[in-house]
Every structure is written in C-alpha cells, then in structure tokens.
N, C-alpha and C. Protein backbone atom coordinates (compact mmCIF):
# COMPACT_ATOMS: atom_id res chain seq x y z
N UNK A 1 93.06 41.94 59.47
CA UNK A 1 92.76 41.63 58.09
C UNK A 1 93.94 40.86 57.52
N UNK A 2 93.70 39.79 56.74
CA UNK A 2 95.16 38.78 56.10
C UNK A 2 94.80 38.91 54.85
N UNK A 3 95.87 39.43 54.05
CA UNK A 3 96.26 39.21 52.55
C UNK A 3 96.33 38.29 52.15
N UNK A 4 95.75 37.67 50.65
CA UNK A 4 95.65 36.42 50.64
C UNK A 4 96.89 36.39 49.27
N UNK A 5 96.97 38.10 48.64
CA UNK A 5 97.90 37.78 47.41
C UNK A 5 98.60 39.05 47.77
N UNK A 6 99.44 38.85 46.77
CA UNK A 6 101.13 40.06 46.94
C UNK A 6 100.05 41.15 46.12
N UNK A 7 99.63 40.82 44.97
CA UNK A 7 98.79 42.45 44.46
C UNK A 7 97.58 43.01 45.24
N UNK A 8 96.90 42.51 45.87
CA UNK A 8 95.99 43.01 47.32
C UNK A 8 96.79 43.50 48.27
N UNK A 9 97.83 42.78 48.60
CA UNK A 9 98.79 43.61 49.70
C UNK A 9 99.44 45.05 49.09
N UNK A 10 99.97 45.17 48.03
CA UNK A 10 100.51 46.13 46.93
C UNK A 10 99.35 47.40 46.74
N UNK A 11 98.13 46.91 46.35
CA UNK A 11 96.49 47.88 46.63
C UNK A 11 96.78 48.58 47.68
N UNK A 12 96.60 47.40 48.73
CA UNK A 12 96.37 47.93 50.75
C UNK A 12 97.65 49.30 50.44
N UNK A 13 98.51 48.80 50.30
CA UNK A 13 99.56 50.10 51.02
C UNK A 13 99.87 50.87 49.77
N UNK A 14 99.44 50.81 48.71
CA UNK A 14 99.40 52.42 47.50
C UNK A 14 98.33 52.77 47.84
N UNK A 15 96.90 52.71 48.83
CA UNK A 15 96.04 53.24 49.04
C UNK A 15 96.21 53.74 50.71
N UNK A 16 96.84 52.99 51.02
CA UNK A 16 97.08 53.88 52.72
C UNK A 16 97.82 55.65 52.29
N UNK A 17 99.19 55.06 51.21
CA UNK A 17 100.43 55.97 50.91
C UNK A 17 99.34 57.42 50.26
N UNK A 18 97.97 56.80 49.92
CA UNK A 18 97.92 58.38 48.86
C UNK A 18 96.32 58.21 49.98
N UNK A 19 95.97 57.76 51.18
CA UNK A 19 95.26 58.22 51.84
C UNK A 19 93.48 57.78 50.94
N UNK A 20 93.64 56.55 50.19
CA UNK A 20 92.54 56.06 49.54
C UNK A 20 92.23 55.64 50.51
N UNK A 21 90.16 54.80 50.68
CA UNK A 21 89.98 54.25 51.28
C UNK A 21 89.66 52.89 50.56
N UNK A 22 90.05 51.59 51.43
CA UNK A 22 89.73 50.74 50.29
C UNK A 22 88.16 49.96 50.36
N UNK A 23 87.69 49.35 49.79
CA UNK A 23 86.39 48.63 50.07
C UNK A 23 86.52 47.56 50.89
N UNK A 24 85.66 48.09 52.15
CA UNK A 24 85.67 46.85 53.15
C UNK A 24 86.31 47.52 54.43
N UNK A 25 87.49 48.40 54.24
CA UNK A 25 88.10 48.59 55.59
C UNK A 25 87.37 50.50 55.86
N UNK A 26 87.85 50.94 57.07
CA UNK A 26 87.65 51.48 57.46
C UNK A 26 87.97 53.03 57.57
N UNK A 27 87.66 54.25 57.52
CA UNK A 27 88.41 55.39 57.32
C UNK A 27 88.92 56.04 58.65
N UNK A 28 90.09 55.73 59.32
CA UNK A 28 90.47 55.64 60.43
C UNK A 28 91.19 57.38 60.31
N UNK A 29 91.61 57.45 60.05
CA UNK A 29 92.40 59.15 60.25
C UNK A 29 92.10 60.13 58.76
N UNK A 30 90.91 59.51 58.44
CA UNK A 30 91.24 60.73 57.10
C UNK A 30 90.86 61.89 56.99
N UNK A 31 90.83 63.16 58.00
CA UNK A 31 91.28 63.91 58.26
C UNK A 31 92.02 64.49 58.81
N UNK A 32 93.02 63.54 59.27
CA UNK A 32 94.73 64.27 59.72
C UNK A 32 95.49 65.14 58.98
N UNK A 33 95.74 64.64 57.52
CA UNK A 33 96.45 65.62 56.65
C UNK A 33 95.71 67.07 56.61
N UNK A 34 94.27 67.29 56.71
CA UNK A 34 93.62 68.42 56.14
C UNK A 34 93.33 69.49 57.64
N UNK A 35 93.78 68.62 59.34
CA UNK A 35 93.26 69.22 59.92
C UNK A 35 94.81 68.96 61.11
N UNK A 36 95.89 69.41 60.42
CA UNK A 36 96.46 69.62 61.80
C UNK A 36 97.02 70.26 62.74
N UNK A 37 96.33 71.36 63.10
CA UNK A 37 96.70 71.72 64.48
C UNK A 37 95.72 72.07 65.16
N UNK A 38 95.88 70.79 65.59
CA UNK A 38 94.40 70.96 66.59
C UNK A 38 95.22 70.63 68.27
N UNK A 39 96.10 70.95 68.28
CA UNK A 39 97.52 71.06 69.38
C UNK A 39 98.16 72.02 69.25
N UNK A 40 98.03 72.98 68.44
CA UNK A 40 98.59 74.27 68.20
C UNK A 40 98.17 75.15 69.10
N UNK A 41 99.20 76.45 70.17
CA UNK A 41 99.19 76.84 71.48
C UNK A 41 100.14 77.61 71.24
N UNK A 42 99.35 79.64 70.78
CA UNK A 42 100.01 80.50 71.51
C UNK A 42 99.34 81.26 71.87
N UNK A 43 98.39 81.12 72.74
CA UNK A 43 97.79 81.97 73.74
C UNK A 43 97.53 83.66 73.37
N UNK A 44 97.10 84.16 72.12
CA UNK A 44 96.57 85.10 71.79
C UNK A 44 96.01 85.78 72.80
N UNK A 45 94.98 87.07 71.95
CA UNK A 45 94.18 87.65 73.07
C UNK A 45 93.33 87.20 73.63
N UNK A 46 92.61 87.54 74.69
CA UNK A 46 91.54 86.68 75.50
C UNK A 46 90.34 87.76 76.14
N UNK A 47 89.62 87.16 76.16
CA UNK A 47 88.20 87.68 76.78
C UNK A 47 87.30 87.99 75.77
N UNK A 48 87.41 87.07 74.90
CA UNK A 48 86.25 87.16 73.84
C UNK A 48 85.12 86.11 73.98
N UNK A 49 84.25 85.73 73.48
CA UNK A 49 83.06 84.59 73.64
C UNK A 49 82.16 84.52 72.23
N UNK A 50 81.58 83.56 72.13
CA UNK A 50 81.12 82.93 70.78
C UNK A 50 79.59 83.53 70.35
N UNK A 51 79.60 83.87 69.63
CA UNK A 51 78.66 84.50 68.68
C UNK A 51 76.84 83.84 69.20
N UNK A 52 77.27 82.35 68.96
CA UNK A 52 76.33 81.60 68.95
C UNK A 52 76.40 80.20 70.08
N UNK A 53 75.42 80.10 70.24
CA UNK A 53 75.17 78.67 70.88
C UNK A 53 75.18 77.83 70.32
N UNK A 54 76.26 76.49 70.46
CA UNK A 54 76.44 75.25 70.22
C UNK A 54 77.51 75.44 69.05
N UNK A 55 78.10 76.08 68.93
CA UNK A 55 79.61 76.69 67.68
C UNK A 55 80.35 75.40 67.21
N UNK A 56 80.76 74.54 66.54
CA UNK A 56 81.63 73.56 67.05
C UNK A 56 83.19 73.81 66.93
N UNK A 57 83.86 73.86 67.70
CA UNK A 57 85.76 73.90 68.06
C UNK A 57 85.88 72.29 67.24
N UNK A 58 86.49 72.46 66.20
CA UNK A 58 87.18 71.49 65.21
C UNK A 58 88.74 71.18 65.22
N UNK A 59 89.01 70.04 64.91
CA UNK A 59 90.76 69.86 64.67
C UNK A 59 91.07 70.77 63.70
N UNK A 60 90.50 71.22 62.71
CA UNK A 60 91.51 72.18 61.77
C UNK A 60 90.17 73.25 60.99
N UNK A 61 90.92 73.90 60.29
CA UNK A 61 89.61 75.17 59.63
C UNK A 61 88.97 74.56 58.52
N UNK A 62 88.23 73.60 58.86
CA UNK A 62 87.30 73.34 57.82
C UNK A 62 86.39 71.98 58.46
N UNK A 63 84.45 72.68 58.46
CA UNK A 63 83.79 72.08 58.05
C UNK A 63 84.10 70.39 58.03
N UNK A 64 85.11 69.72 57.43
CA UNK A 64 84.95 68.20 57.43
C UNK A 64 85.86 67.83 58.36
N UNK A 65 86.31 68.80 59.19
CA UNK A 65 87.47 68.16 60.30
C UNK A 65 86.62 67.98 61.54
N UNK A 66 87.14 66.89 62.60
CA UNK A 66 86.09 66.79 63.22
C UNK A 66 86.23 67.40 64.11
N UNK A 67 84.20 67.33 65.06
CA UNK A 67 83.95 68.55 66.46
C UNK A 67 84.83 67.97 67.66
N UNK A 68 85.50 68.76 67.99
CA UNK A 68 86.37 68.15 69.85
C UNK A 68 84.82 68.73 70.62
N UNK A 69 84.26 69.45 70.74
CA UNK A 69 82.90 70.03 71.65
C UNK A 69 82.81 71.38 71.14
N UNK A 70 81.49 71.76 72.19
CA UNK A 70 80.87 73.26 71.10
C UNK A 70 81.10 74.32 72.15
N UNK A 71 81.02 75.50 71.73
CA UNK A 71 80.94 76.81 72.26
C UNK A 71 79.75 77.56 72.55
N UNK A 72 79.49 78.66 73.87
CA UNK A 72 78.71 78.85 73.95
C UNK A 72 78.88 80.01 74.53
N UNK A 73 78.03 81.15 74.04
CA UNK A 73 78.14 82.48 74.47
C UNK A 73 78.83 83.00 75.51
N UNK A 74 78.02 81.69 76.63
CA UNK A 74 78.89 82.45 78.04
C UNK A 74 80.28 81.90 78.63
N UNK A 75 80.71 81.24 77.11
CA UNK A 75 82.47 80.57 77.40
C UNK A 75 83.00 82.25 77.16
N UNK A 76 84.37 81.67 78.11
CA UNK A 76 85.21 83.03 77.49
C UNK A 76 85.97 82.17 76.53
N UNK A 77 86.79 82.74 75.36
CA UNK A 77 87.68 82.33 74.40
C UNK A 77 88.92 83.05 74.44
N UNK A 78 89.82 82.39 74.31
CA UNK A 78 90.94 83.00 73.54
C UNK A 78 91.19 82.59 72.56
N UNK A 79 91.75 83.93 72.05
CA UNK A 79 92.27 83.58 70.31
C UNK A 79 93.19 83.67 69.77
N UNK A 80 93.82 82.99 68.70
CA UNK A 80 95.25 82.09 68.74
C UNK A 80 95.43 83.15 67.54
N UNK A 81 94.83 82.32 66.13
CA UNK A 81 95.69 82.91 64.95
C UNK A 81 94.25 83.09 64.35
N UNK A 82 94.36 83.28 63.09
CA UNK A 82 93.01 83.24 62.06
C UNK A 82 93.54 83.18 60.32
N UNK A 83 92.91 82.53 59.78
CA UNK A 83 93.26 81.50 58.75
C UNK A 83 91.87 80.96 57.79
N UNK A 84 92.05 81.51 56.57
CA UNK A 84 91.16 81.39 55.64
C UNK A 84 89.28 81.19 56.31
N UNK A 85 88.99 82.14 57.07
CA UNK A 85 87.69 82.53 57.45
C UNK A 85 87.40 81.92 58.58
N UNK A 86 88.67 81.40 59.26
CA UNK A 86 88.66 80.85 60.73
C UNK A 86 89.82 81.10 61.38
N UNK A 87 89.47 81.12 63.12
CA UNK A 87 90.52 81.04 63.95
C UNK A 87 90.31 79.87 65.09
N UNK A 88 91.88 80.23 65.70
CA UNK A 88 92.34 79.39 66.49
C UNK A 88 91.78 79.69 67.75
N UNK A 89 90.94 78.90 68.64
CA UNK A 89 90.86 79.10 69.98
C UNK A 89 91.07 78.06 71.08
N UNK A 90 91.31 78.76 71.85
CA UNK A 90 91.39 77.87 73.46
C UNK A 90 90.09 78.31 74.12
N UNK A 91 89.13 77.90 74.12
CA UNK A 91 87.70 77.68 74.81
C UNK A 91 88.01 77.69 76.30
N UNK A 92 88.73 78.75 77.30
CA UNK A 92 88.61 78.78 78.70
C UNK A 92 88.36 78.09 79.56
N UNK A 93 86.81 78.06 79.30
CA UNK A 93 85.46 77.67 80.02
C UNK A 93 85.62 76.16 80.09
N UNK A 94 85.96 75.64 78.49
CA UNK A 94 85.95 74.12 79.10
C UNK A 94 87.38 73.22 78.51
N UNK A 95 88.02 74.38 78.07
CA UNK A 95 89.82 73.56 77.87
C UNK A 95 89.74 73.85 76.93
N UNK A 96 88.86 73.21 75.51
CA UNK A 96 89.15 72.88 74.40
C UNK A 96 89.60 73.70 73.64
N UNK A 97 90.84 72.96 72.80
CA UNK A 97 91.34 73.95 71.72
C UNK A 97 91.06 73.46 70.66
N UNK A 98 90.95 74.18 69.36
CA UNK A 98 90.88 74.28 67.75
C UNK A 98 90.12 75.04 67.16
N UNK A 99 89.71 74.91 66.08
CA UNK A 99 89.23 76.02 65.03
C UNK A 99 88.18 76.48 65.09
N UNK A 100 87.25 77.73 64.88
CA UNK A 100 86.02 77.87 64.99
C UNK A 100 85.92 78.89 63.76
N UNK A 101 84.84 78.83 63.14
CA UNK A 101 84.56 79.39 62.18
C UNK A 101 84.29 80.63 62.19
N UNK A 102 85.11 82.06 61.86
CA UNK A 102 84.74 83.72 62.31
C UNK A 102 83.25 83.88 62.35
N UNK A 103 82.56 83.60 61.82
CA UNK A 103 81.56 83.89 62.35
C UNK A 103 80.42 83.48 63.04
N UNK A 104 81.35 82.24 64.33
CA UNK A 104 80.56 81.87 65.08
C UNK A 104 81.21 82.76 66.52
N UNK A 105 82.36 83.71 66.50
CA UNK A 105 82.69 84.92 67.29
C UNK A 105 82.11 85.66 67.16
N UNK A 106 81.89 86.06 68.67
CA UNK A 106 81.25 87.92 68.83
C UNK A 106 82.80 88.82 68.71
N UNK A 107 82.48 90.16 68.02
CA UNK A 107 83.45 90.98 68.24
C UNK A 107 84.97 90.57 68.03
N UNK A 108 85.17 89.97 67.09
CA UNK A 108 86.23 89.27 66.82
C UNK A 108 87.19 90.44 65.77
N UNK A 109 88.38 90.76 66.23
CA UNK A 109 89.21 91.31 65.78
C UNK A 109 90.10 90.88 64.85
N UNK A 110 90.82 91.21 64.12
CA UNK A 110 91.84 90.73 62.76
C UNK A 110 92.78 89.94 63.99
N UNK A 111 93.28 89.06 63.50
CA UNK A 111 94.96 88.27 64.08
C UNK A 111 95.42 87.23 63.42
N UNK A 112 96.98 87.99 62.98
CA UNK A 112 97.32 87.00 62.01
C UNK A 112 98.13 85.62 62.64
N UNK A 113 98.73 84.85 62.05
CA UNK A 113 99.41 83.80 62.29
C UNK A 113 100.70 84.37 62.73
C-alpha cells in the first residue's frame, strides 16, 4: 500500500498504535492483545477429556479469539490454569494447546493460575 500524503500516513500508524482498523486494509492480528497465551506451558493435571464433541481449543479465554482445532471426548486433556470461566489445556491426543471453555470439560476440578 503507498501513501500518497503525510496525514494518511499519520491515520495509518495512530490506527495501527491503538489497534483501529482502517477502511480498505485488512485486520491482520486483532486478536493478539486480547488472546495471549496461547504458548503458555505448565503441564497441570492430566487425564481429563472434553465434555463435548467438537469443543474449540482457542488462543486465549474468550469466544472472539481464534479456534487452533476442536476437542473430543475421547482426547485425553491436560490442564494448565483456569481463568474467568475457562482453562488452559494441552489436548494430548492431538498436541494442541489453549483455552477451552469450563464447560466444554467433563469432571473438571478448581486450578488456579
């Protein structure tokens, strides 16, 4: 994309700095600030499995962060931390780590951060 004036260029980057999107370009990371630890790794307890079929494991605890893949009853899980009506897991069965919503766990116990 080429700037054609100094106050369009001035727009572009006070809207990158506060995470606006502008008209025309694209929303490339805008859920990084709201979702990050989706690399976060301390191996909690283990031998638990998911409530439901097709669960989705997210970058961070919330709904608008996005799915890495889903969970499924007969994954085993481990579980990391738990955090405003979600926890942290490492999905066994197929690698994936991040957030899943408590009540897409079976038998899921308190664990704090």
């Amino acid at each position: 994309m080429r700037l054609r004036t100094v106050p369009a260029a001035l727009a572009l980057a006070a809207a990158a700095a506060t995470g606006a999107v502008m008209p025309g370009t694209a929303a490339s990371a805008g859920t990084t600030a709201s979702c990050p630890d989706n690399n976060w790794r301390t191996w909690g307890a283990k031998g638990y499995h998911f409530a439901v079929a097709g669960a989705n494991i997210r970058t961070g605890p919330s709904t608008s962060c996005t799915s890495l893949g889903l969970g499924y009853p007969s994954h085993v899980v481990r579980l990391d931390c738990q955090k405003a009506g979600w926890t942290h897991v490492h999905n066994e069965t197929t690698g994936t780590l991040g957030w899943v919503r408590n009540d897409m766990l079976a038998s899921l116990p308190p664990i704090t951060c």
